[in-house]
C-alpha atoms as a PDB file:
ATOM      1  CA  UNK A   1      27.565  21.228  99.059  1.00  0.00           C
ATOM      2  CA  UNK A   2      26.340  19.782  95.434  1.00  0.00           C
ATOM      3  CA  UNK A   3      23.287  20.627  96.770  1.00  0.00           C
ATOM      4  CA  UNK A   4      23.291  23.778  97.706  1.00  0.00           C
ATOM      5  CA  UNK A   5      25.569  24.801  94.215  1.00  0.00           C
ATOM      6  CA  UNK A   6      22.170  23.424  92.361  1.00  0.00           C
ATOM      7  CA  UNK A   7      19.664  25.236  94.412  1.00  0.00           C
ATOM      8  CA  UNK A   8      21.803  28.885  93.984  1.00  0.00           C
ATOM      9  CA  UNK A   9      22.187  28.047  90.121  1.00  0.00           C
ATOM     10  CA  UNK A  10      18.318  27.245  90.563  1.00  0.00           C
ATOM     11  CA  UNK A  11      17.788  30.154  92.109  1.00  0.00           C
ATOM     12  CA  UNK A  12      20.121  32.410  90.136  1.00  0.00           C
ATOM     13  CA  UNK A  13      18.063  31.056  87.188  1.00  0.00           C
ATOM     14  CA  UNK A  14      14.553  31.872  88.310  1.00  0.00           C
ATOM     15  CA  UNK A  15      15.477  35.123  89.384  1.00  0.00           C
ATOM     16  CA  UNK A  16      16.810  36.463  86.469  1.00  0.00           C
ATOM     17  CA  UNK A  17      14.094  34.875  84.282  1.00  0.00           C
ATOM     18  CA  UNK A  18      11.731  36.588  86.140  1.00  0.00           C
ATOM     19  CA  UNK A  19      13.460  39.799  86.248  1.00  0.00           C
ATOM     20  CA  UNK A  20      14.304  40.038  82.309  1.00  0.00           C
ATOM     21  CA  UNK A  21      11.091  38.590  81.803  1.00  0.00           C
ATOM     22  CA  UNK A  22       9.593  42.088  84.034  1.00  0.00           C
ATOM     23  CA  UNK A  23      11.951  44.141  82.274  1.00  0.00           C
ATOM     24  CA  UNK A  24      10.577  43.141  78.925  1.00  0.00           C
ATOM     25  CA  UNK A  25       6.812  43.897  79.826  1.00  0.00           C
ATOM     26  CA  UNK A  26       7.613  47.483  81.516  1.00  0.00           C
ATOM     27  CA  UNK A  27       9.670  48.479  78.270  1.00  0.00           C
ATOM     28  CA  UNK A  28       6.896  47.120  76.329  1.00  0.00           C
ATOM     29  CA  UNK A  29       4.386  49.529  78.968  1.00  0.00           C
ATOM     30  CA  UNK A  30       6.618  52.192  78.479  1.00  0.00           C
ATOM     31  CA  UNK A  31       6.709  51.893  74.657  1.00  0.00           C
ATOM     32  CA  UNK A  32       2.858  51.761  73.947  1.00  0.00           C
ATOM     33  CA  UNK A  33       2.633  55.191  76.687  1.00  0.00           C
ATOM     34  CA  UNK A  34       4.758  57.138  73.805  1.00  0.00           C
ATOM     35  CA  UNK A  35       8.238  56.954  76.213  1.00  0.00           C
ATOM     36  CA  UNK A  36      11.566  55.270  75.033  1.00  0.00           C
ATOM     37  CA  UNK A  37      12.905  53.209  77.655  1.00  0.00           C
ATOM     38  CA  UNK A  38      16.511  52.168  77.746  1.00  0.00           C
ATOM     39  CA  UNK A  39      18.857  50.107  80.040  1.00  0.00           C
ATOM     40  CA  UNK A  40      22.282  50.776  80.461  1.00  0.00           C
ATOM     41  CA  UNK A  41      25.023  48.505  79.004  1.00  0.00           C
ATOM     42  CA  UNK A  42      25.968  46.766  82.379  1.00  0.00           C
ATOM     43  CA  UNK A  43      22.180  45.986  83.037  1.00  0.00           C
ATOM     44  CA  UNK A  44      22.702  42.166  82.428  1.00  0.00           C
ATOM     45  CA  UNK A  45      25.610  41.560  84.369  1.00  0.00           C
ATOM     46  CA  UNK A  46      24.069  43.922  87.707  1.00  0.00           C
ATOM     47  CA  UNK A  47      21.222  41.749  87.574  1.00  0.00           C
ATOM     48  CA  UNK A  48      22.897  38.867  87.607  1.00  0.00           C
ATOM     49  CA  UNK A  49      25.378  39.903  90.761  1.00  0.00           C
ATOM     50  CA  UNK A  50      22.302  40.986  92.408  1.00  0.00           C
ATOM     51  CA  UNK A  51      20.460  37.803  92.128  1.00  0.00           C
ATOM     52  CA  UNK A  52      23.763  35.603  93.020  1.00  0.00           C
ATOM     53  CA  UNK A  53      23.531  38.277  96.267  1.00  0.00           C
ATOM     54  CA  UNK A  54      20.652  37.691  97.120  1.00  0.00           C
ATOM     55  CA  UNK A  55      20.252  33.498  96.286  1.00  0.00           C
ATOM     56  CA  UNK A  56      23.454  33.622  98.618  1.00  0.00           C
ATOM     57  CA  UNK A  57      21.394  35.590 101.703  1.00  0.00           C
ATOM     58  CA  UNK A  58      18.506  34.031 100.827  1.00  0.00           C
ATOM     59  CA  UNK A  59      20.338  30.448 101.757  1.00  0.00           C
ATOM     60  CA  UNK A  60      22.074  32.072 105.187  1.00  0.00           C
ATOM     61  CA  UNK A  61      18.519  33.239 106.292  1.00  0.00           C
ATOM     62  CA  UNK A  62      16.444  31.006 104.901  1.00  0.00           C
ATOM     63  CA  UNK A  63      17.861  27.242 105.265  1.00  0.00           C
ATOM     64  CA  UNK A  64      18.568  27.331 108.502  1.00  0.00           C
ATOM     65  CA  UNK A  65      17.005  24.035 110.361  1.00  0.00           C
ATOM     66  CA  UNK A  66      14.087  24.936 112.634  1.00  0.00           C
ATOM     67  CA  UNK A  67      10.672  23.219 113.851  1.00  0.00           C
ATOM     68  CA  UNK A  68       8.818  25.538 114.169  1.00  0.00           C
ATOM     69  CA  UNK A  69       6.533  27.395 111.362  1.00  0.00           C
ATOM     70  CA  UNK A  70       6.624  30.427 113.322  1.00  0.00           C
ATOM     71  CA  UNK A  71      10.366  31.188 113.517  1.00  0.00           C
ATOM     72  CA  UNK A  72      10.204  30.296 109.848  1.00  0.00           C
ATOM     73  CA  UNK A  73       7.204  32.918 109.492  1.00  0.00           C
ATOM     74  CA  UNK A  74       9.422  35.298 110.752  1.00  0.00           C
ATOM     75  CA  UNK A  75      12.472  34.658 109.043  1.00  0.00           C
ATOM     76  CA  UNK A  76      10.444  35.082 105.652  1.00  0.00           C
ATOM     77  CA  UNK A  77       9.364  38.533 106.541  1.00  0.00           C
ATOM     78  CA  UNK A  78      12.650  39.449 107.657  1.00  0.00           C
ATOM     79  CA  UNK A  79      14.166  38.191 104.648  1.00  0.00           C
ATOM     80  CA  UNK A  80      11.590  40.147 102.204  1.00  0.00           C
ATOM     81  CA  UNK A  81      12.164  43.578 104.095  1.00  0.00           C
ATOM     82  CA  UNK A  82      16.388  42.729 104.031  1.00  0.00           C
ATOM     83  CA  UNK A  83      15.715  41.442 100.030  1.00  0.00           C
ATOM     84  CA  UNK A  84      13.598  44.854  99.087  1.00  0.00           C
ATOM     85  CA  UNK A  85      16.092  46.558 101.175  1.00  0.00           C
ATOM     86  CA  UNK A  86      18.992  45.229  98.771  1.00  0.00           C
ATOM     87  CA  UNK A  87      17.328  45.366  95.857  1.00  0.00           C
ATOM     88  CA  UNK A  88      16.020  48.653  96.090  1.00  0.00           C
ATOM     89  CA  UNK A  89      19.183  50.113  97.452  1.00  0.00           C
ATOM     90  CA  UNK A  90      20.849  48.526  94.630  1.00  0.00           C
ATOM     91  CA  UNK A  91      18.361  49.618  91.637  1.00  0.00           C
ATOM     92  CA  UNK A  92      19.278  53.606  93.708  1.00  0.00           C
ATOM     93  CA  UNK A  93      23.126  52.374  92.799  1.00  0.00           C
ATOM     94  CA  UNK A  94      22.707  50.827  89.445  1.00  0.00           C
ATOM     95  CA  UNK A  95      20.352  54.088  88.187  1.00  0.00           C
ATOM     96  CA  UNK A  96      17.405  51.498  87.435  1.00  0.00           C
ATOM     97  CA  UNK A  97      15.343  54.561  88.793  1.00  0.00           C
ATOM     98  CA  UNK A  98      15.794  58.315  89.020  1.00  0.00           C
ATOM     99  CA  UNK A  99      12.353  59.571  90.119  1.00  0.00           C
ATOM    100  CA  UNK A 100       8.844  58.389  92.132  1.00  0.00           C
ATOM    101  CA  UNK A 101       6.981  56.630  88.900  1.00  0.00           C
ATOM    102  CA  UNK A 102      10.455  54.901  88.040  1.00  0.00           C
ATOM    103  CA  UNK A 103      11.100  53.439  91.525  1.00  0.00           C
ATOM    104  CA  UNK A 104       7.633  52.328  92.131  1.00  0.00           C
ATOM    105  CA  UNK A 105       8.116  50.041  89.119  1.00  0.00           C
ATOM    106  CA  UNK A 106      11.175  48.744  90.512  1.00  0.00           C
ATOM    107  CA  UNK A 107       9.504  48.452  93.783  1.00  0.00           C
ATOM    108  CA  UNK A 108       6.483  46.416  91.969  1.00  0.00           C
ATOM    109  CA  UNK A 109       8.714  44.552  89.672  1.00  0.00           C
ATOM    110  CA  UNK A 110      10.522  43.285  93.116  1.00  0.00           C
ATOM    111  CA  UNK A 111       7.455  41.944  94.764  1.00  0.00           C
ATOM    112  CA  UNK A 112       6.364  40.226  91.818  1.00  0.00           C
ATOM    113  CA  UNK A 113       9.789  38.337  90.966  1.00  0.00           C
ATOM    114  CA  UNK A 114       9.765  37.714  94.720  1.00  0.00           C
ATOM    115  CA  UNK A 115       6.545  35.739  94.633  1.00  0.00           C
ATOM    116  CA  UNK A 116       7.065  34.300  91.255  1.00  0.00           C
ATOM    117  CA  UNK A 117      10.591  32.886  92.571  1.00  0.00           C
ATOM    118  CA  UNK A 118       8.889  31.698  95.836  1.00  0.00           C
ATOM    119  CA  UNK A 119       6.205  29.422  94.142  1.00  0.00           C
ATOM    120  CA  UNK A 120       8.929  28.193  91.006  1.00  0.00           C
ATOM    121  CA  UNK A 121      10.988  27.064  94.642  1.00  0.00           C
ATOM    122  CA  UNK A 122       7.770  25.750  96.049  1.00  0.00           C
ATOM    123  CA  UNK A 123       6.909  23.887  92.854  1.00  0.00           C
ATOM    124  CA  UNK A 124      10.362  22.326  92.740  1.00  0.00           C
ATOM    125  CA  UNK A 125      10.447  21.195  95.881  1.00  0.00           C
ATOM    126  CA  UNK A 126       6.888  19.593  95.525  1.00  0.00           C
ATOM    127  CA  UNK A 127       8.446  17.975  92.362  1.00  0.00           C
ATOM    128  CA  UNK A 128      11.056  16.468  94.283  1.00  0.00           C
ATOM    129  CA  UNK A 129       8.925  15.246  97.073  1.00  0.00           C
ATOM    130  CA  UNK A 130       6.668  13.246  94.631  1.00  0.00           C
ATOM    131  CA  UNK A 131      10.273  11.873  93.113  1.00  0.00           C
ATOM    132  CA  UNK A 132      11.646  10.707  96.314  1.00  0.00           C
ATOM    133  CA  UNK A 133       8.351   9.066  97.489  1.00  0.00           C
ATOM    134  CA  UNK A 134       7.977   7.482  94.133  1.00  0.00           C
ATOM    135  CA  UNK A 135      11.385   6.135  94.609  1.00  0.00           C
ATOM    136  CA  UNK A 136      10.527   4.891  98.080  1.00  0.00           C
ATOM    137  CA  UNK A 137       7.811   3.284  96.932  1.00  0.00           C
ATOM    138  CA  UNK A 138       9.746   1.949  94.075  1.00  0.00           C
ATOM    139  CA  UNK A 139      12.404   0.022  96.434  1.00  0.00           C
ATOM    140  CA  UNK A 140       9.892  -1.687  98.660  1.00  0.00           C
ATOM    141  CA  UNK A 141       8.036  -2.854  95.981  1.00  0.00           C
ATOM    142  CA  UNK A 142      11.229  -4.437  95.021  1.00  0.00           C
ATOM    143  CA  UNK A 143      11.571  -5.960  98.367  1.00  0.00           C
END
């Protein structure tokens, strides 16, 4: 369970780095084009629920024990159509867009926060591999 609390609070993390971190380069796009861009007061706290929403799907769908790389395959594509799918629907609730150019930043914005998360989670994980096999090798030297 400890586990788990550390990877959503990992993932929360990432996720919202990633997304501030997007929102700060399209107001800085929108800024040199001549536009004023402005989020709405509740901004910070709807993209925080929405990552906690979707760390917590993410987690059902994803970490689910299986062999095989295909059925994993498959649950990553169905998890990137059921993320876009919640994000999306939710940027449509929150007013993050209200016309074609808007959304298709949102829409971008999504794919590349997805990505970014995915290798940050690869990365750690790789981290922690190294760490527990330098451990290992640790306690038999020992013996």
């Amino acid at each position: 369970m400890k586990n788990k609390l550390k990877l959503i609070f990992d993932q929360v993390s990432t996720v919202t780095f990633f997304v501030t971190l997007y929102m700060g380069i399209e107001a800085t796009i929108y800024h040199f084009a001549g536009e004023e861009l402005s989020f709405n007061w509740y901004t910070p706290f709807a993209v925080i629920l929405l990552s906690v929403a979707c760390c917590v799907i993410s987690m059902v769908l994803l970490l689910q024990p299986d062999a095989s790389n295909r059925t994993f395959r498959l649950r990553v594509i169905a998890h990137f159509v059921l993320m876009a799918g919640v994000v999306l629907g939710a940027a449509s609730l929150f007013r993050w867009y209200t016309n074609l150019r808007e959304f298709w930043f949102v829409a971008f914005g999504f794919v590349m926060v997805y990505v970014l998360a995915w290798v940050v989670t690869l990365m750690r994980f790789k981290y922690e591999e190294v760490q527990i096999s330098r451990a290992l090798e640790q306690i038999r030297d020992e013996e």
